[in-house]
Every structure is written in C-alpha cells, then in structure tokens.
Protein backbone atom coordinates (compact mmCIF):
# COMPACT_ATOMS: atom_id res chain seq x y z
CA UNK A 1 0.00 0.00 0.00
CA UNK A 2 3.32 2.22 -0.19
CA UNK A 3 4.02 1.65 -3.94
CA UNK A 4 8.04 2.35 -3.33
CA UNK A 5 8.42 0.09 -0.47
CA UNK A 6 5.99 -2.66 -2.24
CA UNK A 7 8.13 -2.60 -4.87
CA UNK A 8 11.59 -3.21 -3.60
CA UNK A 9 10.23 -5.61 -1.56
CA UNK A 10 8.33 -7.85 -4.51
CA UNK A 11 12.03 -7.02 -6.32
CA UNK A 12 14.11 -9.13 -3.65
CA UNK A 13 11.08 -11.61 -3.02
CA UNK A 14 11.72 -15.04 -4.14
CA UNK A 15 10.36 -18.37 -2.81
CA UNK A 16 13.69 -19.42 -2.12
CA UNK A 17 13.64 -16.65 0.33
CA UNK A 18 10.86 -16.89 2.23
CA UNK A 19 11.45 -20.87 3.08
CA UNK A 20 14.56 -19.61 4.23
CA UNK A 21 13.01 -17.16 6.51
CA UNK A 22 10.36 -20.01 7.74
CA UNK A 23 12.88 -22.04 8.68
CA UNK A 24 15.21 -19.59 10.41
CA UNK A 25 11.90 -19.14 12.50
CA UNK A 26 11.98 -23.08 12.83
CA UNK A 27 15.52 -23.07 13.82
CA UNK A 28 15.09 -20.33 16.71
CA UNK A 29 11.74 -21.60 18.06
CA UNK A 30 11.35 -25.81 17.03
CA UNK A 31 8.13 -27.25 15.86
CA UNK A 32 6.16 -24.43 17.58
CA UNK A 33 5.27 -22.54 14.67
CA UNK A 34 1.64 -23.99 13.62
CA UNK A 35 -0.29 -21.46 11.30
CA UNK A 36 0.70 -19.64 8.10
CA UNK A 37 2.89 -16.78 8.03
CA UNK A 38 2.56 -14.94 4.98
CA UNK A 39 5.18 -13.98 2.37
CA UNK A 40 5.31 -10.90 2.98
CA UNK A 41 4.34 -7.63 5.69
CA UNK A 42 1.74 -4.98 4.98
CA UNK A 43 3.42 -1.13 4.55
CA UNK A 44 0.60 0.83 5.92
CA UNK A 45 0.65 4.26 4.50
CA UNK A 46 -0.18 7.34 7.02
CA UNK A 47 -3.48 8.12 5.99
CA UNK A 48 -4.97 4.54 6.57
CA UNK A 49 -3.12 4.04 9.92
CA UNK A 50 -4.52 7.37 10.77
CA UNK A 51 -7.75 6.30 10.43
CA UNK A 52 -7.16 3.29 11.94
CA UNK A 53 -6.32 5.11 14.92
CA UNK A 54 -8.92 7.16 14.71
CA UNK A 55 -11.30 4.25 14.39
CA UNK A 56 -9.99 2.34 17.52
CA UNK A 57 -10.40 5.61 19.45
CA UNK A 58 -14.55 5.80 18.58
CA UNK A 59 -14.91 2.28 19.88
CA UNK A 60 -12.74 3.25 23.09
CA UNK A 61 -15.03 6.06 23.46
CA UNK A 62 -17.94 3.79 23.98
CA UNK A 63 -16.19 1.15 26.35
CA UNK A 64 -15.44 4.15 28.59
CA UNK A 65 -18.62 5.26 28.95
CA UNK A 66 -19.67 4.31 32.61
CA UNK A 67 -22.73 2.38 31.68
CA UNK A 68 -20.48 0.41 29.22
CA UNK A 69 -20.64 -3.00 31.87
CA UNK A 70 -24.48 -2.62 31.97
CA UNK A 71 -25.29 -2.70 28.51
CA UNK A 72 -23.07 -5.52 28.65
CA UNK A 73 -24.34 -7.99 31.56
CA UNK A 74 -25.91 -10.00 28.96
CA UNK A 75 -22.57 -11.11 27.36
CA UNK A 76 -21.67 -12.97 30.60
CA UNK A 77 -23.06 -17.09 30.30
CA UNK A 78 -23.80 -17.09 33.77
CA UNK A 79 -22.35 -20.82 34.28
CA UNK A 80 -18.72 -18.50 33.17
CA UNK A 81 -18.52 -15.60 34.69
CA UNK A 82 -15.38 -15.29 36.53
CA UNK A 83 -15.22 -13.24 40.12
CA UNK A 84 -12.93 -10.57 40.69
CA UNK A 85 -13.80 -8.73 37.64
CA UNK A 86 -11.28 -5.52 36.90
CA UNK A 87 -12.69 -2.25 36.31
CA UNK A 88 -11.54 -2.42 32.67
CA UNK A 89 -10.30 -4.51 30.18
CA UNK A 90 -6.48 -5.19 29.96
CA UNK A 91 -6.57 -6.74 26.60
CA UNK A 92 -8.27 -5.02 23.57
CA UNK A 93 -8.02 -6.11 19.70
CA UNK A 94 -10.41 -4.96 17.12
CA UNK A 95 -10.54 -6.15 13.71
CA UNK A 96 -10.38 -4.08 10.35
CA UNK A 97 -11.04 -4.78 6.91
CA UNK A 98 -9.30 -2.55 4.48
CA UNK A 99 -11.71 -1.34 2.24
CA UNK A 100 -11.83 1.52 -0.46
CA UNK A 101 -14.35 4.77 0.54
CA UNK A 102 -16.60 5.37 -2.45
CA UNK A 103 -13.71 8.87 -2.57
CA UNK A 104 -10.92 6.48 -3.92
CA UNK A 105 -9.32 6.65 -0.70
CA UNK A 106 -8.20 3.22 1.34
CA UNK A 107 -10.30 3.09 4.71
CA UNK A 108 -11.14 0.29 8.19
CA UNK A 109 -14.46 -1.54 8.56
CA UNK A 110 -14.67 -3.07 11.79
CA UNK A 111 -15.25 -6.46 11.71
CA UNK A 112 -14.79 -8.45 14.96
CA UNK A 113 -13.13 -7.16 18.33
CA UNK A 114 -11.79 -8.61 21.54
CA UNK A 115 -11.42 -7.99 25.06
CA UNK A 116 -8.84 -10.71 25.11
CA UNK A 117 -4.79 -11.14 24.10
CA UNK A 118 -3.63 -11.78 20.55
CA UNK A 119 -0.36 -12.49 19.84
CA UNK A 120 1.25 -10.50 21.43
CA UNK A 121 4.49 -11.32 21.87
CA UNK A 122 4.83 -12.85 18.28
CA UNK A 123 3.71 -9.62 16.34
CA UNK A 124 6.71 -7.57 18.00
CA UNK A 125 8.81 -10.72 17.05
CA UNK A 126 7.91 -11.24 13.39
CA UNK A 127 8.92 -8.24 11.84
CA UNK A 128 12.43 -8.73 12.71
CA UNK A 129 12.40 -11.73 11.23
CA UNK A 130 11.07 -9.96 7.85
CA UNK A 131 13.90 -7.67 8.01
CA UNK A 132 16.26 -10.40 7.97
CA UNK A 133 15.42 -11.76 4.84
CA UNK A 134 13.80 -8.89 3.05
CA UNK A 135 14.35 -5.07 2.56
CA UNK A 136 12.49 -3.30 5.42
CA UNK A 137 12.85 1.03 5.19
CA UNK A 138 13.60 2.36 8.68
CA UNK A 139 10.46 4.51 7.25
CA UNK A 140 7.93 2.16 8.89
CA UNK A 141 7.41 0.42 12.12
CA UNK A 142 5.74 -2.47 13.79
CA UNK A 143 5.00 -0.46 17.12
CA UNK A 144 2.43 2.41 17.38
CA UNK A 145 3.43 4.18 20.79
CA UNK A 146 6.63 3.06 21.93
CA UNK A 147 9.74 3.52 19.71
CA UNK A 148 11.35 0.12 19.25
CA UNK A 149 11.23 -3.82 19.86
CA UNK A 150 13.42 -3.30 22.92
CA UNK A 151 10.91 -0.49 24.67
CA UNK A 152 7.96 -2.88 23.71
CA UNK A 153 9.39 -5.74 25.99
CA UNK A 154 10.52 -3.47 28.44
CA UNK A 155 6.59 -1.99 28.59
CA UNK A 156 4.88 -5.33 28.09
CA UNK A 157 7.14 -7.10 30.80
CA UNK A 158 5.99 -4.78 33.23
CA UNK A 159 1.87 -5.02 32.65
CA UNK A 160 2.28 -8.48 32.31
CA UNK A 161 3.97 -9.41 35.58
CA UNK A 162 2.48 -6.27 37.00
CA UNK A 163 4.86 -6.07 40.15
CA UNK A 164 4.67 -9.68 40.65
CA UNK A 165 8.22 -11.88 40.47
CA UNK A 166 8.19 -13.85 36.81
CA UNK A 167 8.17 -17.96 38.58
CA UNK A 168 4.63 -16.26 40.27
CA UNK A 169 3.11 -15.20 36.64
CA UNK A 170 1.71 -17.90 34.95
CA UNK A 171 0.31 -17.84 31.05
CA UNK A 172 -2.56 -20.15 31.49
CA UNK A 173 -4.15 -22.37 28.54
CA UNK A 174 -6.12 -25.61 28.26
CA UNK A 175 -3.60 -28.10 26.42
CA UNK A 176 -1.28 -25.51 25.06
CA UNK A 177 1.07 -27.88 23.48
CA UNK A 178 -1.96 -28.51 21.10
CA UNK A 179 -2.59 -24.97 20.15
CA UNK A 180 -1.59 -23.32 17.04
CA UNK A 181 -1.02 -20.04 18.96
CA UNK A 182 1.37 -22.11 21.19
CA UNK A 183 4.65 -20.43 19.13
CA UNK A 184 3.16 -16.75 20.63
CA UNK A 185 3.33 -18.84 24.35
CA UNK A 186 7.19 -20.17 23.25
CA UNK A 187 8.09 -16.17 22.74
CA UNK A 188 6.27 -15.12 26.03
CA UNK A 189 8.72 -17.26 28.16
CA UNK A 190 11.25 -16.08 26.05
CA UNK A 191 11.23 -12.22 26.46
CA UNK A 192 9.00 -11.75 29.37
CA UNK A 193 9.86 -14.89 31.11
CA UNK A 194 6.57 -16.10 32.62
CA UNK A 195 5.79 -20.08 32.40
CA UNK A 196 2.97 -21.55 30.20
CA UNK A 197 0.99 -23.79 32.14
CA UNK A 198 -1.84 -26.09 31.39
CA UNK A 199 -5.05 -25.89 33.55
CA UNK A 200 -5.46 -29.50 34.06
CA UNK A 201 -1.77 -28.99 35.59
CA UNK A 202 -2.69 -26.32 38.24
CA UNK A 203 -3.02 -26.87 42.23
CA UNK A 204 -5.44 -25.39 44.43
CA UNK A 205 -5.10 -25.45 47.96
CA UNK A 206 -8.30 -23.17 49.32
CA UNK A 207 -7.86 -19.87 47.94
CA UNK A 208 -4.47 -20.54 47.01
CA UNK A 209 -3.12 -21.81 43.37
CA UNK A 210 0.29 -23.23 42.81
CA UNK A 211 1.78 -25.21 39.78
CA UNK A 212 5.09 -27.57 39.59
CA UNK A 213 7.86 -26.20 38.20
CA UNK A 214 11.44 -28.84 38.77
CA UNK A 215 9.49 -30.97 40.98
CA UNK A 216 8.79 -27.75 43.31
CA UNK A 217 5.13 -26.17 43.81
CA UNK A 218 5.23 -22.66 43.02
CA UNK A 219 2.77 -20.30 44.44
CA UNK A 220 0.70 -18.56 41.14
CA UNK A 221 -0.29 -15.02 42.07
CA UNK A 222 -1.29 -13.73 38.34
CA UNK A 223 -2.39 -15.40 35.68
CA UNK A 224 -1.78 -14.00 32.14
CA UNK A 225 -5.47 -15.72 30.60
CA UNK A 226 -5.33 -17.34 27.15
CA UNK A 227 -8.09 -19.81 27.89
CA UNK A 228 -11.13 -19.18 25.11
CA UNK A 229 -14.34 -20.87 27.07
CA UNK A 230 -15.44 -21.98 24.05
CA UNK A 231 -12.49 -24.63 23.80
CA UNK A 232 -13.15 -25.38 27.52
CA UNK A 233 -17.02 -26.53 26.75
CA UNK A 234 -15.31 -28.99 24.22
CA UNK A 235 -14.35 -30.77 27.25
CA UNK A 236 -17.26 -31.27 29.53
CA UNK A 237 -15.71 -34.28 31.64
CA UNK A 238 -12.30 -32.85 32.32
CA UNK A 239 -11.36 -33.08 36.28
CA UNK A 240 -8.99 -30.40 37.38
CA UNK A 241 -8.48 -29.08 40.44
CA UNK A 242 -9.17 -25.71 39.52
CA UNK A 243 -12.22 -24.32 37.80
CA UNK A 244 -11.93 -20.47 36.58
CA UNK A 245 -14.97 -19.19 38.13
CA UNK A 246 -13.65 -20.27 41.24
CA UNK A 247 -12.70 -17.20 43.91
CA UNK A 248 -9.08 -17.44 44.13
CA UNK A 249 -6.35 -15.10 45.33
CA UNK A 250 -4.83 -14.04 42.08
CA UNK A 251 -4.81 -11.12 40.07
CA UNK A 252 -5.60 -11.32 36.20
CA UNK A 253 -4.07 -9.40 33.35
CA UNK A 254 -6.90 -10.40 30.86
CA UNK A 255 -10.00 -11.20 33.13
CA UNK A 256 -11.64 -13.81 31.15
CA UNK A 257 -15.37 -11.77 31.71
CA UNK A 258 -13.87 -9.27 29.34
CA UNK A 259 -13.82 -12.08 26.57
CA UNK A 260 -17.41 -12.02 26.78
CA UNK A 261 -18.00 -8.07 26.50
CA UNK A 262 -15.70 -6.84 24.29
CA UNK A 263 -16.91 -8.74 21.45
CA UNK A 264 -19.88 -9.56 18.40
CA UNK A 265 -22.12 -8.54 21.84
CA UNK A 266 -20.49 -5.25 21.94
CA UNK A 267 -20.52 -3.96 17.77
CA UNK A 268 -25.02 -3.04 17.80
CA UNK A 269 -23.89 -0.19 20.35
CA UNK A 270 -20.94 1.22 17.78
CA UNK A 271 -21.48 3.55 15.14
CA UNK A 272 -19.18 6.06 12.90
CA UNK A 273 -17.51 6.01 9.64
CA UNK A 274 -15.66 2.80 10.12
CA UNK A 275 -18.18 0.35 11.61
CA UNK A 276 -20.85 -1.40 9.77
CA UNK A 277 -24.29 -1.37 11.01
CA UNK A 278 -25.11 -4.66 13.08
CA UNK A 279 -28.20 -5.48 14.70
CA UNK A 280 -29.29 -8.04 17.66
CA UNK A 281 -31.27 -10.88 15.95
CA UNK A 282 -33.84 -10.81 18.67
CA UNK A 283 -34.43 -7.05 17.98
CA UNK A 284 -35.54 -7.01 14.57
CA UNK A 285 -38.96 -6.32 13.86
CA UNK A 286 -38.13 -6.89 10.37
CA UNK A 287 -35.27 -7.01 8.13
CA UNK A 288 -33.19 -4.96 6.05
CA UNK A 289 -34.31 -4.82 2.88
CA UNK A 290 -31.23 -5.79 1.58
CA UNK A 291 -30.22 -8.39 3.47
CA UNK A 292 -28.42 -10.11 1.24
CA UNK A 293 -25.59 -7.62 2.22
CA UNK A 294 -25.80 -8.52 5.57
CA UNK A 295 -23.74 -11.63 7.39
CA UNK A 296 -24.71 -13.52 10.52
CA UNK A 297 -22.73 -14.03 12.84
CA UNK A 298 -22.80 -16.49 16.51
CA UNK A 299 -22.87 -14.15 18.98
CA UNK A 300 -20.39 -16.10 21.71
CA UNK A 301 -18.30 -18.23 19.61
CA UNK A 302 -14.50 -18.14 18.19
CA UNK A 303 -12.35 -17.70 14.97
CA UNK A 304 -15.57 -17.04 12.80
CA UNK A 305 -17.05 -20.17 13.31
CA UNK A 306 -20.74 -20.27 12.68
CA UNK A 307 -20.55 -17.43 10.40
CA UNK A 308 -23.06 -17.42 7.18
CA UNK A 309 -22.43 -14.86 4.65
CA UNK A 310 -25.44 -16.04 2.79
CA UNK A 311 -28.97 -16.17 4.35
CA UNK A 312 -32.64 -15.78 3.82
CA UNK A 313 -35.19 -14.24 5.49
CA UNK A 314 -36.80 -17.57 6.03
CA UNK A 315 -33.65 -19.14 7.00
CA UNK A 316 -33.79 -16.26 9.96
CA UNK A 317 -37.53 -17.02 10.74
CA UNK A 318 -36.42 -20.75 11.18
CA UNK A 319 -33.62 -19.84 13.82
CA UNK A 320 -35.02 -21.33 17.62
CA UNK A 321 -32.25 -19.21 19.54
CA UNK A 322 -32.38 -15.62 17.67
CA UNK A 323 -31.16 -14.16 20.99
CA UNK A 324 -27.70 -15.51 20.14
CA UNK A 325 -27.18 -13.97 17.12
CA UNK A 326 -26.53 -10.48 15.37
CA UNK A 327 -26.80 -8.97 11.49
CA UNK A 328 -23.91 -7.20 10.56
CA UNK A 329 -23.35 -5.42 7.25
CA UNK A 330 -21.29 -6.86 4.97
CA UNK A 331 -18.06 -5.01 3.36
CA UNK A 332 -16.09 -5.06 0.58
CA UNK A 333 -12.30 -5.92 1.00
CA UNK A 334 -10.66 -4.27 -1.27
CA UNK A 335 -7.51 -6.03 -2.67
CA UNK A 336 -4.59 -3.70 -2.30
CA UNK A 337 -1.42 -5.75 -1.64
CA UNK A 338 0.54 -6.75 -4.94
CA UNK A 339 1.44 -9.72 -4.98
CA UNK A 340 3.39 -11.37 -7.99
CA UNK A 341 0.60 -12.89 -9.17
CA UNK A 342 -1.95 -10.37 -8.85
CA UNK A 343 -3.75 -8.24 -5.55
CA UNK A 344 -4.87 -9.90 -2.23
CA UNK A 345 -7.24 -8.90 0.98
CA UNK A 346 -5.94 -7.56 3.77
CA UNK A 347 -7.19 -7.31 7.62
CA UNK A 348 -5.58 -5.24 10.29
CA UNK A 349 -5.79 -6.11 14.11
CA UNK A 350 -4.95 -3.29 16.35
CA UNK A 351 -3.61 -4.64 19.98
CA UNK A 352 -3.76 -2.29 22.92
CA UNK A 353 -3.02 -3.09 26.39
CA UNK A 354 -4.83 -1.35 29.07
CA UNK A 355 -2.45 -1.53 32.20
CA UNK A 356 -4.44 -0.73 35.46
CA UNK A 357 -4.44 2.74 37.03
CA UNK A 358 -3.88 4.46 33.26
CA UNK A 359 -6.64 6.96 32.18
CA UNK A 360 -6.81 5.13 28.19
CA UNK A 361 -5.29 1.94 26.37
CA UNK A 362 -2.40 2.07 24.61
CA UNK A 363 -2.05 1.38 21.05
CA UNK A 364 1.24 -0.85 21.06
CA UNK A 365 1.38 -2.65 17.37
CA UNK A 366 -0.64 -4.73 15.09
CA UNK A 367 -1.70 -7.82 13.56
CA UNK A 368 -2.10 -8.47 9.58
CA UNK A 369 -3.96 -11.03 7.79
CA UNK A 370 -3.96 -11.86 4.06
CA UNK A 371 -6.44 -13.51 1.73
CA UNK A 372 -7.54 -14.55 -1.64
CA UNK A 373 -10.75 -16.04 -0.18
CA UNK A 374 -14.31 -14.94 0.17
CA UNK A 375 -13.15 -14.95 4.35
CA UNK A 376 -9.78 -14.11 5.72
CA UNK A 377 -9.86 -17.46 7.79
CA UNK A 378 -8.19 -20.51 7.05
CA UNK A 379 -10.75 -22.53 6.08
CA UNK A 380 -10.77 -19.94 3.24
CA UNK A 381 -7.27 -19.72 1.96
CA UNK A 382 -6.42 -23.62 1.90
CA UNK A 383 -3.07 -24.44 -0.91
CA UNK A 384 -2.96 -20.87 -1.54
CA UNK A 385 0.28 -18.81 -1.72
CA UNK A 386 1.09 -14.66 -0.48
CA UNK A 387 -2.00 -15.58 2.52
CA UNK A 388 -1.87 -15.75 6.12
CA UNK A 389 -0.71 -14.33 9.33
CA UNK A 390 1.91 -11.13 9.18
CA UNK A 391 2.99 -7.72 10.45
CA UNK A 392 1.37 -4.61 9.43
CA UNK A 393 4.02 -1.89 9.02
CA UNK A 394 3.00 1.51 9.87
CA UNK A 395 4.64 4.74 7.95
CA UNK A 396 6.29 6.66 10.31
C-alpha cells in the first residue's frame, strides 16, 4: 500500500527466500510454529493508519462510557462468569477490513473485536524476522506508541507481571502444546519470562493456586489468561483441580469476563464512519431490505465459526435461539497488496493493552492477515500462496 516500499520488496522476493526465513523461525523456536505466516508484511501508509487510529479511538469512546458493563451484563453465560472482575479490560483487539471509501481513498471496517490477548508477543517478534530476509525502510514500524522492539518488551514485561516476580506469573491455557497459537506462548517465556501452564496442571489449595515447576510447587499469584471458554465446553468431563470461576487469590491481566464483553455482543452499540451497522437478531422487527448484504454471525463463539455470509429471510424465521445472534453489514475488502501474481485482501488487528491505574489503552502494534478467499480465515485460503498471518508496518 506504499508503492516504493511494495516494490523493492516484490524485487528481492523469491520463494527461495521466504522458506529460508520459515525455517530460520523453525531453527530459533522448534516445531512451535503452527499457522501460516505470509510472504510478505503490509506497509501501511499514514493516511490509513490514521484512520485506523482514529477508528480504535470511537470504539474506546464507547467502552469508557460508565454504563459500558451494563449494557453488557448480557454477554456474561452465567455458568462463566469469573469473580474478581477488573474495572476495565487489559486486553483489547479490534478487527479491520481494508476497504476503499466510495472517494478512492483506502479506509477500516470493523469487523470483529476482543477484550482478550492476541499475539502479542509474536507480532513484535515477526517483523524482525522480515527484516532479515527482506528489505524493510527504517520509514515504517511495527509499534504504534513506543519507539522500538526493545521499549515494547521493556513496557509489556511490566503489565504483564504487574509487580509480581516472573516464577509467580503464569500464562494459562487448556492443552497448550496442542494450540496453534502455542509459538506466541514459546516467545512469552522467552522475552517476558513467565511459564505456560496447562489448567489441568494447576493446584489449588483453598484460595491458594500453585503449579510444579522442577518438581517444586510454586505459588501462582497472576495469571496472564489465554483460555477461550469456548475450547473449555469442548471438554465437559475434564477433572482439574481448579475451575476459573472459582474465587481465588490471584490477580488477572486479561480477566476472562472481558472475553465475553468486548466482542460480536459489543458492535449493535458502535457507530461512525468505520463500523458497519449490526443489529441483535432478537431485535428485529423486520429485516433490512437488503439483506443479502448482511452476514450472521454467533454471537459467543470463536475464529468465525458459525458465520453465514449467505442467508434468507426464512432461514432467519427458522432460527429457535435468535437471541444468540446479530446482522452485521457486509463489506467489501478491497484487494490492495501486490502480490506477484496479482492483488490480495488484507485485515488489520490493532492490539492495545490497558495496564491498570492508566486513564486510556495504549495502542502498542498490530496484527495483519492476508487472503484470496471470500473470508480471511483458514478454512478460506487452503493451498494458496502470499496468505496468512503477518505484520502490518506503519509509515512513520
């Protein structure tokens, strides 16, 4: 989306290349890379990341508002809401399509969003890797607020532990040797030095939670959450000692309630420029007239499954649970990075952390996606090349 920097970088591409790069990755972190990175970055130019910016700060607006956890009580299954709820959430990532405004100009639609952690700790590694193998300009940047990869750890370290020692900060997941996120948990021990620990592998003793660590119980006083409830209702006969919406002394960077608000439940109460309209199910007297612009969408699941980007109005009428779903408009990704074979889809995640006492979230880096499919997803982009997970580069 920079033409000069797009260019010298599709000059140097070759295949060759890029394997090279993947397994370099391989070779510094074994076996734990499990999803598809993508050939190549995103070069953001300043007008879209401005707007970017500006979108994520009209969404803020609304989860500051003070009746922002009342309008979402409903989110919450009550069977998984987890006590000791923070004030706000620590964790916020909100979804863009980039899309072209009927002006010519490249502009977000919100798509999904998140009261819960991405990858963090993989997005501020990536790019380096990029640079190794490819021409990156000192021009653009992975990080938003903070001025390099070093500052980033520094800042993340600190909100993660959050004055705890590291052995007492645990990143918690159910199975997380199974997980294709698990390379993002390899590169949180790595720079921030916290443990990743299965819940079927905690301790509970009362109030207290400890796991084993070199045959020694160690006391867990914060848990860094990476546990999706959905996965966890997969498994409705696992024993383990400690259930999350147990009271427990331990502080959370990443409360799991805030999984539950910041999310489909929370886009019907956005509006502005760069959010489609979307509707609760339930509330619909009738429906648009056009709905076959419209997409349906689960209200509490994960990774867009249970979308339908093609529906009837009788399909609708047919639905027995209409409470758990919502309309959203559909939008048109436009296809804006040149690949050597022609232009793909791109989405851009914006990750902000939210550390506790500070008046806003911070805007720290980002998250790209690439498609050729109807759906950024997987599912969507199978034995295709230039697709898949990467770094959004911002102009500086």
């Amino acid at each position: 989306m920079i033409p000069e920097h797009r260019q010298t970088y599709n000059a140097a591409f070759s295949p060759a290349r890029y394997q090279q790069m993947l397994a370099d990755i391989d070779r510094q972190l074994p076996g734990q890379l499990d999803f598809r990175v993508a050939e190549t970055p995103v070069f953001v130019p300043a007008l879209l990341r401005d707007k970017l910016i500006a979108a994520g700060e009209s969404i803020i607006r609304v989860i500051e508002q003070p009746d922002f956890k009342e309008l979402t009580e409903g989110a919450i299954p009550p069977h998984q809401r987890v006590p000791n709820e923070s004030a706000r959430p620590e964790f916020l990532t909100f979804d863009f399509a980039v899309c072209r405004h009927a002006n010519g100009e490249l502009e977000p639609q919100l798509i999904e969003m998140q009261g819960f952690p991405s990858l963090y700790a993989f997005q501020s590694w990536l790019p380096g890797e990029f640079a190794r193998f490819f021409p990156i300009p000192d021009s653009v940047s992975p990080f938003l607020t903070v001025p390099d990869f070093e500052a980033y750890q520094t800042r993340m370290r600190q909100f993660i532990l959050g004055g705890q020692p590291a052995e007492n900060v645990i990143l918690l997941e159910l199975f997380p040797e199974r997980q294709k996120t698990r390379v993002d948990f390899a590169l949180s021990r790595k720079l921030w030095n916290i443990e990743t620990v299965c819940l079927t592998k905690i301790r509970r003793n009362g109030r207290d939670l400890f796991y084993e660590n070199n045959g020694q119980l160690i006391s867990v006083k914060r848990i860094y959450n990476r546990i999706i409830f959905d996965e966890l209702e997969r498994y409705p006969d696992l024993i383990t000692e400690f259930n999350l919406t147990a009271d427990v002394d331990v502080s959370w960077v990443g409360h799991p309630n805030w999984f539950f608000r910041v999310s489909k439940y929370t886009l019907p109460f956005l509006q502005g420029p760069f959010v489609p309209p979307s509707y609760f199910l339930k509330d619909l007297k009738t429906y648009p007239s056009d709905l076959s612009n419209y997409v349906l969408k689960p209200l509490f699941s994960f990774a867009g499954a249970g979308v339908r980007l093609h529906i009837t109005a009788a399909e609708l009428d047919a639905l027995p649970d209409k409470h758990n779903y919502l309309l959203q408009r559909k939008v048109a990704y436009e296809p804006v990075v040149q690949s050597p074979d022609g232009l793909v889809k791109c989405e851009i995640r914006l990750l902000y952390i939210w550390p506790d006492g500070e008046a806003s979230p911070q805007l720290v880096t980002g998250l790209g996606r690439l498609s050729r499919g109807e759906m950024i997803g997987v599912d969507f982009n199978k034995d295709k090349d230039w697709v898949g997970g990467t770094s959004p580069l911002f102009e500086r």
